[in-house]
PDB file of N, CA and C in Angstrom:
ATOM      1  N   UNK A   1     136.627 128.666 317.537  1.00  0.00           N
ATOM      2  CA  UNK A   1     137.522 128.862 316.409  1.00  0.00           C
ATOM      3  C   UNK A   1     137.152 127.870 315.302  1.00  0.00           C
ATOM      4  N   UNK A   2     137.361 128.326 313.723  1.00  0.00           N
ATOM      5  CA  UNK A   2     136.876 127.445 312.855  1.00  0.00           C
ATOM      6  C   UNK A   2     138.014 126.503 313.168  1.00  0.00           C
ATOM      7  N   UNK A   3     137.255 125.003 312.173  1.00  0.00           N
ATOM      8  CA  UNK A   3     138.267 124.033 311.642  1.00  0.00           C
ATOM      9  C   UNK A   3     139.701 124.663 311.097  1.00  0.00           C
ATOM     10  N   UNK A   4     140.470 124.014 311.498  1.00  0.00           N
ATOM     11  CA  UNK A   4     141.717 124.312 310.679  1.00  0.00           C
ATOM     12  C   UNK A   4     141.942 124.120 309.231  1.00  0.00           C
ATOM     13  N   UNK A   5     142.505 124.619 308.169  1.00  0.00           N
ATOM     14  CA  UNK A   5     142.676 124.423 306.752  1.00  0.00           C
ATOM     15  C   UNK A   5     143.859 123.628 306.404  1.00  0.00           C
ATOM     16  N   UNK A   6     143.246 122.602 305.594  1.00  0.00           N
ATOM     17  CA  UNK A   6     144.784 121.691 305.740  1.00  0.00           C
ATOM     18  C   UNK A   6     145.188 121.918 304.267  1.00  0.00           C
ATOM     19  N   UNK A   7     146.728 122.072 304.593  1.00  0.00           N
ATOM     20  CA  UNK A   7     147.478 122.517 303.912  1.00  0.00           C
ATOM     21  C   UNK A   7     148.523 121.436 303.633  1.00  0.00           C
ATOM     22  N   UNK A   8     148.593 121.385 302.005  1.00  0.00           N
ATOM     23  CA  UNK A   8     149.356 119.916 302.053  1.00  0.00           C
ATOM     24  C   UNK A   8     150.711 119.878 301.718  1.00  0.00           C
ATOM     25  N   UNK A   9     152.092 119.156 302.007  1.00  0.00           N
ATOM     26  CA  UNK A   9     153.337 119.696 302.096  1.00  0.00           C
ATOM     27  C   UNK A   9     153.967 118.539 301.421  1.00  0.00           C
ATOM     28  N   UNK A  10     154.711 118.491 300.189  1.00  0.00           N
ATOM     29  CA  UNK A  10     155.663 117.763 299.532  1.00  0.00           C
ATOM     30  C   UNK A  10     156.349 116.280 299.946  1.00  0.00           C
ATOM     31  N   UNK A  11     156.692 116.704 301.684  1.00  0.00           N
ATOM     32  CA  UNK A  11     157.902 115.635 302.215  1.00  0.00           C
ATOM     33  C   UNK A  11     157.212 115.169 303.123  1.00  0.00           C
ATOM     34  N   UNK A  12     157.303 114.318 304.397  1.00  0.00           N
ATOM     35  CA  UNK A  12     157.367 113.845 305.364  1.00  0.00           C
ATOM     36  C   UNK A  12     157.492 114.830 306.625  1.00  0.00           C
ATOM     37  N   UNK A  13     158.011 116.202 306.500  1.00  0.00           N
ATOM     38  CA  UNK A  13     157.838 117.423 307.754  1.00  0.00           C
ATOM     39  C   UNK A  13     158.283 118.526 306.713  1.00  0.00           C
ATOM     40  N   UNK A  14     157.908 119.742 307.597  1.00  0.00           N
ATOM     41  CA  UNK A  14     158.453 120.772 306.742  1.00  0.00           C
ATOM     42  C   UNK A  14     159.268 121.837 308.291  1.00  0.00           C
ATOM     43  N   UNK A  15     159.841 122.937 307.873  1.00  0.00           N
ATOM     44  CA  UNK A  15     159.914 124.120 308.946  1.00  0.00           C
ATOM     45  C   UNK A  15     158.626 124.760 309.191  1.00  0.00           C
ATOM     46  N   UNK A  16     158.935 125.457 310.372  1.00  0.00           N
ATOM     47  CA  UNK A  16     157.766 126.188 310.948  1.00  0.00           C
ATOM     48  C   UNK A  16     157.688 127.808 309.670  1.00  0.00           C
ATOM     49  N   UNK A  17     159.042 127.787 310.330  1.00  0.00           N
ATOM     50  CA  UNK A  17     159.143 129.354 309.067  1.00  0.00           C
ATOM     51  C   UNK A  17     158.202 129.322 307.560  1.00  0.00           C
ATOM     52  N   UNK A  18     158.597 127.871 306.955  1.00  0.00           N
ATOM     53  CA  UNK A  18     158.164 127.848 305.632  1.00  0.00           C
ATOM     54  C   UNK A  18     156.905 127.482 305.372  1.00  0.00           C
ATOM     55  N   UNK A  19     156.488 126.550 306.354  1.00  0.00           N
ATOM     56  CA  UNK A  19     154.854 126.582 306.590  1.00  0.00           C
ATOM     57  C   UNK A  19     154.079 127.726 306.745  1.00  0.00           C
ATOM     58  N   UNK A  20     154.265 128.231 307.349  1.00  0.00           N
ATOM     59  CA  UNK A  20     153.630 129.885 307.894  1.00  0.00           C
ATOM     60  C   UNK A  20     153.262 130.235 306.684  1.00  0.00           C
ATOM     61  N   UNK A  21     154.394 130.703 306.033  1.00  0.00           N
ATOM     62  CA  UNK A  21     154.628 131.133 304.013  1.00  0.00           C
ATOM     63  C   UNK A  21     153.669 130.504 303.126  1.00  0.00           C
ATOM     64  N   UNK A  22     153.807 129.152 303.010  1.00  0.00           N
ATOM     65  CA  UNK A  22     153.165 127.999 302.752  1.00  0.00           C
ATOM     66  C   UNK A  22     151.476 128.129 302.728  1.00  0.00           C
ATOM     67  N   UNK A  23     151.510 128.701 304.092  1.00  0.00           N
ATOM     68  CA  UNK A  23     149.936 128.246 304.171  1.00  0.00           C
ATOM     69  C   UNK A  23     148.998 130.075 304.259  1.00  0.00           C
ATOM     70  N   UNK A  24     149.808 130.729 303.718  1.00  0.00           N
ATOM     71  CA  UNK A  24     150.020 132.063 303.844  1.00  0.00           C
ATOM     72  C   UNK A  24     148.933 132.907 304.717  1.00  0.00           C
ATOM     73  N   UNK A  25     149.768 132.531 305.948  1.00  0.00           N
ATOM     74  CA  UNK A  25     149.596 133.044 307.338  1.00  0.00           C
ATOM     75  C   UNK A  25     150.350 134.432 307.458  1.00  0.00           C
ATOM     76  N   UNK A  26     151.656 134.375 306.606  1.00  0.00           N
ATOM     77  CA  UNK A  26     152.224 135.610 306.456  1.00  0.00           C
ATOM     78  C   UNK A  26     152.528 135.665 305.087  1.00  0.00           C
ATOM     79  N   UNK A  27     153.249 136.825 304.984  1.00  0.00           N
ATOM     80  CA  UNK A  27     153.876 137.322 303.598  1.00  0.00           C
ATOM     81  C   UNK A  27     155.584 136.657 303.378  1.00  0.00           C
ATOM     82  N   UNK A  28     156.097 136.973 304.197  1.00  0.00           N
ATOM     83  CA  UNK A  28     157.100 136.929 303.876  1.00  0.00           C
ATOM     84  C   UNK A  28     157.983 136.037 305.362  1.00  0.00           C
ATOM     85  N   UNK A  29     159.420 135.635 304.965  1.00  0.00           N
ATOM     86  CA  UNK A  29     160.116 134.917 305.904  1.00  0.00           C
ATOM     87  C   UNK A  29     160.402 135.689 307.073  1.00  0.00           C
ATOM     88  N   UNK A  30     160.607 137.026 306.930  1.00  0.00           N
ATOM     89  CA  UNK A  30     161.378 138.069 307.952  1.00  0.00           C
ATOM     90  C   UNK A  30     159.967 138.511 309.046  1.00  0.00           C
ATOM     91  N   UNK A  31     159.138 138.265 308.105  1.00  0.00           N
ATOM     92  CA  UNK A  31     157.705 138.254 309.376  1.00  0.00           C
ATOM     93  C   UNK A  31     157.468 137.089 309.969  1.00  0.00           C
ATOM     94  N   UNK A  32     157.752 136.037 309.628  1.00  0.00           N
ATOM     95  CA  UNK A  32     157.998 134.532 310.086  1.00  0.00           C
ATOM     96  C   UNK A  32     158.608 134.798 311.726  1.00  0.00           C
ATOM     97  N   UNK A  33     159.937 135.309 311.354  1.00  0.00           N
ATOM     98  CA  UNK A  33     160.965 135.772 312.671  1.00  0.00           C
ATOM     99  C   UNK A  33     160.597 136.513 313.509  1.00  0.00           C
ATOM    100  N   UNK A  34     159.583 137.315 312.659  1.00  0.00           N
ATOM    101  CA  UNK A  34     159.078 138.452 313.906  1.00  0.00           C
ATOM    102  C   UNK A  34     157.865 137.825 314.615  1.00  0.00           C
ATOM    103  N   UNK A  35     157.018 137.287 314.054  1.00  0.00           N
ATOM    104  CA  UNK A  35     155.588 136.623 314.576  1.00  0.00           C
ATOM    105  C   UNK A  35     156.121 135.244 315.394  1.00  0.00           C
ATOM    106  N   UNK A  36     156.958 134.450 315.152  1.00  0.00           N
ATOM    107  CA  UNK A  36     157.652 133.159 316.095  1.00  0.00           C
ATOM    108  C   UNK A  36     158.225 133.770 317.300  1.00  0.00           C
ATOM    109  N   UNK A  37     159.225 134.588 317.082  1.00  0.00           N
ATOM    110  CA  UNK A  37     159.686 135.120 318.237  1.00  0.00           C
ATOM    111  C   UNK A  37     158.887 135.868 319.488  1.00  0.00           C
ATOM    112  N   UNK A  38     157.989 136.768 318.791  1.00  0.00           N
ATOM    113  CA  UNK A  38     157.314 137.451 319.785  1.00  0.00           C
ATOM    114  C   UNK A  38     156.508 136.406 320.329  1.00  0.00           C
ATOM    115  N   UNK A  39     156.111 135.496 319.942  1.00  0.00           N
ATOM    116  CA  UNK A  39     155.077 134.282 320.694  1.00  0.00           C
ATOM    117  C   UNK A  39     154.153 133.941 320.465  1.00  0.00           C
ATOM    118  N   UNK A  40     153.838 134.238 318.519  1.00  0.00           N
ATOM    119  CA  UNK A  40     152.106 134.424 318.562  1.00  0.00           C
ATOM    120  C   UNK A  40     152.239 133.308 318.125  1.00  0.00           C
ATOM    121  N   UNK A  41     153.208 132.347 317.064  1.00  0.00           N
ATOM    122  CA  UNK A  41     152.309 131.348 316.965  1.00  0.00           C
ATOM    123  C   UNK A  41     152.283 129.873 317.947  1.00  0.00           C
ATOM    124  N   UNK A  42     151.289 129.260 317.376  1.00  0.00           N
ATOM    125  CA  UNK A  42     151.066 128.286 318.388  1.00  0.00           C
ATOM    126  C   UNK A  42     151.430 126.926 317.643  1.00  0.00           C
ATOM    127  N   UNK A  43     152.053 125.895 317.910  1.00  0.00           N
ATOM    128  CA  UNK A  43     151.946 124.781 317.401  1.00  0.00           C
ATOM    129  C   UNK A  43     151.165 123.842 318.306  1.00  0.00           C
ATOM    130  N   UNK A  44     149.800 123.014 317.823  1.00  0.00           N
ATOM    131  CA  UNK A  44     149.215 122.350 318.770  1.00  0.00           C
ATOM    132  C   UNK A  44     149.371 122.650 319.906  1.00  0.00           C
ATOM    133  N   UNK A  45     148.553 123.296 320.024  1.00  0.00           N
ATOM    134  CA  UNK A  45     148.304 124.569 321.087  1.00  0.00           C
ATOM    135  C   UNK A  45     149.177 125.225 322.245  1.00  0.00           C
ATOM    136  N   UNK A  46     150.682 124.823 322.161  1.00  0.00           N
ATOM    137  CA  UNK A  46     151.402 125.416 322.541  1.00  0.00           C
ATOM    138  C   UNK A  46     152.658 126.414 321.767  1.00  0.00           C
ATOM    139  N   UNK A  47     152.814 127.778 322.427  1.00  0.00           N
ATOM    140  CA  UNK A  47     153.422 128.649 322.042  1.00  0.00           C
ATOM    141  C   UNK A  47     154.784 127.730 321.608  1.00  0.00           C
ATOM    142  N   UNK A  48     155.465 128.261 320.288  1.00  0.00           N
ATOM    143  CA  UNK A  48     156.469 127.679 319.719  1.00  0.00           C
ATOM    144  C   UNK A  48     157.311 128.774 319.067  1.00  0.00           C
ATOM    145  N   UNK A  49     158.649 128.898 319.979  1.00  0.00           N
ATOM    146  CA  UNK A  49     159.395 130.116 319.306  1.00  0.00           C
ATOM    147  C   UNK A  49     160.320 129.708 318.574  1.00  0.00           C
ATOM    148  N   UNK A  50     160.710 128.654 317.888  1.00  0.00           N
ATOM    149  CA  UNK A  50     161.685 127.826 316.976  1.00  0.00           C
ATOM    150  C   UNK A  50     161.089 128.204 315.468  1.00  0.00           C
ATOM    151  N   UNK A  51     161.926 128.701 314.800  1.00  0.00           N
ATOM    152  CA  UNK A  51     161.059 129.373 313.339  1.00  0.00           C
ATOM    153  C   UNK A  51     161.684 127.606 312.536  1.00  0.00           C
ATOM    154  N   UNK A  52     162.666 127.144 312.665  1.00  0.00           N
ATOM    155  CA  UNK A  52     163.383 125.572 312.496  1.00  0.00           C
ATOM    156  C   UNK A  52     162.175 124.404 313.133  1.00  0.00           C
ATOM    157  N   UNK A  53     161.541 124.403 314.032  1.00  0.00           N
ATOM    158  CA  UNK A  53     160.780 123.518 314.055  1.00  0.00           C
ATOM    159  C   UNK A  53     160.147 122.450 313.355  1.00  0.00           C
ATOM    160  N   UNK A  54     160.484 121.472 312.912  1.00  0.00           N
ATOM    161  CA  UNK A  54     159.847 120.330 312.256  1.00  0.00           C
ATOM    162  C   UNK A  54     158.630 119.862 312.406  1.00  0.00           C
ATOM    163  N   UNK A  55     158.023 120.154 311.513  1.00  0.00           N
ATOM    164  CA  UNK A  55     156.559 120.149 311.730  1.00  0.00           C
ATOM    165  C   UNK A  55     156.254 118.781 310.779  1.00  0.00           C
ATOM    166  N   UNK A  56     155.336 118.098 311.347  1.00  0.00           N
ATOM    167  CA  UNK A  56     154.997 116.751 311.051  1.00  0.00           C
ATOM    168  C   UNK A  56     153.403 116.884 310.701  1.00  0.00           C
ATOM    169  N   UNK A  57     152.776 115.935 309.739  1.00  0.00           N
ATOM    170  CA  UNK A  57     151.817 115.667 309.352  1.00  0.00           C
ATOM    171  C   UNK A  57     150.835 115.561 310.494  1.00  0.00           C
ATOM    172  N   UNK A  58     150.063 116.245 310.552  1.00  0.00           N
ATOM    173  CA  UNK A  58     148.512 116.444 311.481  1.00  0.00           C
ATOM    174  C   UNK A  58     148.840 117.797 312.234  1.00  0.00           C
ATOM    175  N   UNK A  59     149.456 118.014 312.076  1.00  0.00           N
ATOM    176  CA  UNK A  59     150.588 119.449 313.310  1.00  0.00           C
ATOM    177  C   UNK A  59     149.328 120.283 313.402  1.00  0.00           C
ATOM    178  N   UNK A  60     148.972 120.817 313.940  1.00  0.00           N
ATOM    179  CA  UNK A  60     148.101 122.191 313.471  1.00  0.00           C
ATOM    180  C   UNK A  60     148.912 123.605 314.096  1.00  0.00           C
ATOM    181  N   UNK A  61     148.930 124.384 313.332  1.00  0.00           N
ATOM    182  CA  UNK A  61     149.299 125.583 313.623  1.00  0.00           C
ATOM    183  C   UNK A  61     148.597 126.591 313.359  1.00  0.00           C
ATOM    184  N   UNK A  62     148.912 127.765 314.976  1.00  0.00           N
ATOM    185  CA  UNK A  62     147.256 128.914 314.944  1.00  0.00           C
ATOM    186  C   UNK A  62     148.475 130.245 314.854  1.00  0.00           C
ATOM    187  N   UNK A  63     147.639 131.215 313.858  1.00  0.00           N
ATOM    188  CA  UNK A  63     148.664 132.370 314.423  1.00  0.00           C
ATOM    189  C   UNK A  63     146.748 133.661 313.829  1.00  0.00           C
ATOM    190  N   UNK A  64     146.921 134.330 314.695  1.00  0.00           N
ATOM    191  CA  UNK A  64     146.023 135.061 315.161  1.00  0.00           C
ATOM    192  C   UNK A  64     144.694 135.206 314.432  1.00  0.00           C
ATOM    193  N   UNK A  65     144.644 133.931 315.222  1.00  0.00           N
ATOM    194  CA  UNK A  65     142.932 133.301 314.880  1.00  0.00           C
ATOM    195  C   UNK A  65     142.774 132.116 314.274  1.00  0.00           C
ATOM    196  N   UNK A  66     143.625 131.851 313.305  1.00  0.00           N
ATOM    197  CA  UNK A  66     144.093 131.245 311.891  1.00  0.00           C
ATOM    198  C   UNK A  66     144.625 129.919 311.948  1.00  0.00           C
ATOM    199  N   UNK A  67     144.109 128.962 311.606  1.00  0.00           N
ATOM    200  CA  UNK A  67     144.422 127.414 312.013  1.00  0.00           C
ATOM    201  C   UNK A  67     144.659 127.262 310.588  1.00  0.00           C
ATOM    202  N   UNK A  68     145.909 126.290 310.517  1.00  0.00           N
ATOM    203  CA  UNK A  68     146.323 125.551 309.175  1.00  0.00           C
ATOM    204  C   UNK A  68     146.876 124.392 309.827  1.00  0.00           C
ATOM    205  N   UNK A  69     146.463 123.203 308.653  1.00  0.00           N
ATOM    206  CA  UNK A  69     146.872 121.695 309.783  1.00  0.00           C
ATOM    207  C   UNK A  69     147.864 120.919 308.485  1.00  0.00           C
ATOM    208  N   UNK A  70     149.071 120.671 308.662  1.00  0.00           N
ATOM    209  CA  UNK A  70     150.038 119.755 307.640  1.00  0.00           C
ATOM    210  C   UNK A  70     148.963 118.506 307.414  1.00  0.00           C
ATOM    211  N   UNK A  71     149.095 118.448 305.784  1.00  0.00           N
ATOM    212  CA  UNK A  71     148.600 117.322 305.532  1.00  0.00           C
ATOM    213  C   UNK A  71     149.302 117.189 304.564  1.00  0.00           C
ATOM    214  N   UNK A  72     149.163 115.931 303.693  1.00  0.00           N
ATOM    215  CA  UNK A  72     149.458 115.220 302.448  1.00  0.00           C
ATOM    216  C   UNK A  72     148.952 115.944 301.387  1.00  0.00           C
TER     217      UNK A  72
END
């Protein structure tokens, strides 16, 4: 799998939901709910079904194929 793309975020953590958006892995929030829930994405390499998740600087997140890593 390639390097992850780092994607840089305003605060100190962000949500999982708004990252996704953010790093546009998806389109929209309501696909956020549908792609978290069913199980695809991964936070550092474990499945993460919390769309609320606090995601912290270095985080990497994969959703089908697709690596984006929180940065500054």
């Amino acid at each position: 799998m390639a390097e992850p793309v780092d994607v840089p975020i305003d605060d100190e953590g962000i949500r999982l939901g708004q990252f996704l958006k953010l790093a546009n892995l998806i389109e929209s929030g309501s696909e956020a709910k549908t792609v978290i829930a069913s199980g695809l994405v991964r936070v550092n390499d474990e499945v993460e079904l919390r769309r609320g998740r606090q995601l912290q600087i270095g985080d990497v997140v994969t959703l089908a194929g697709h690596q984006a890593r929180v940065s500054v």
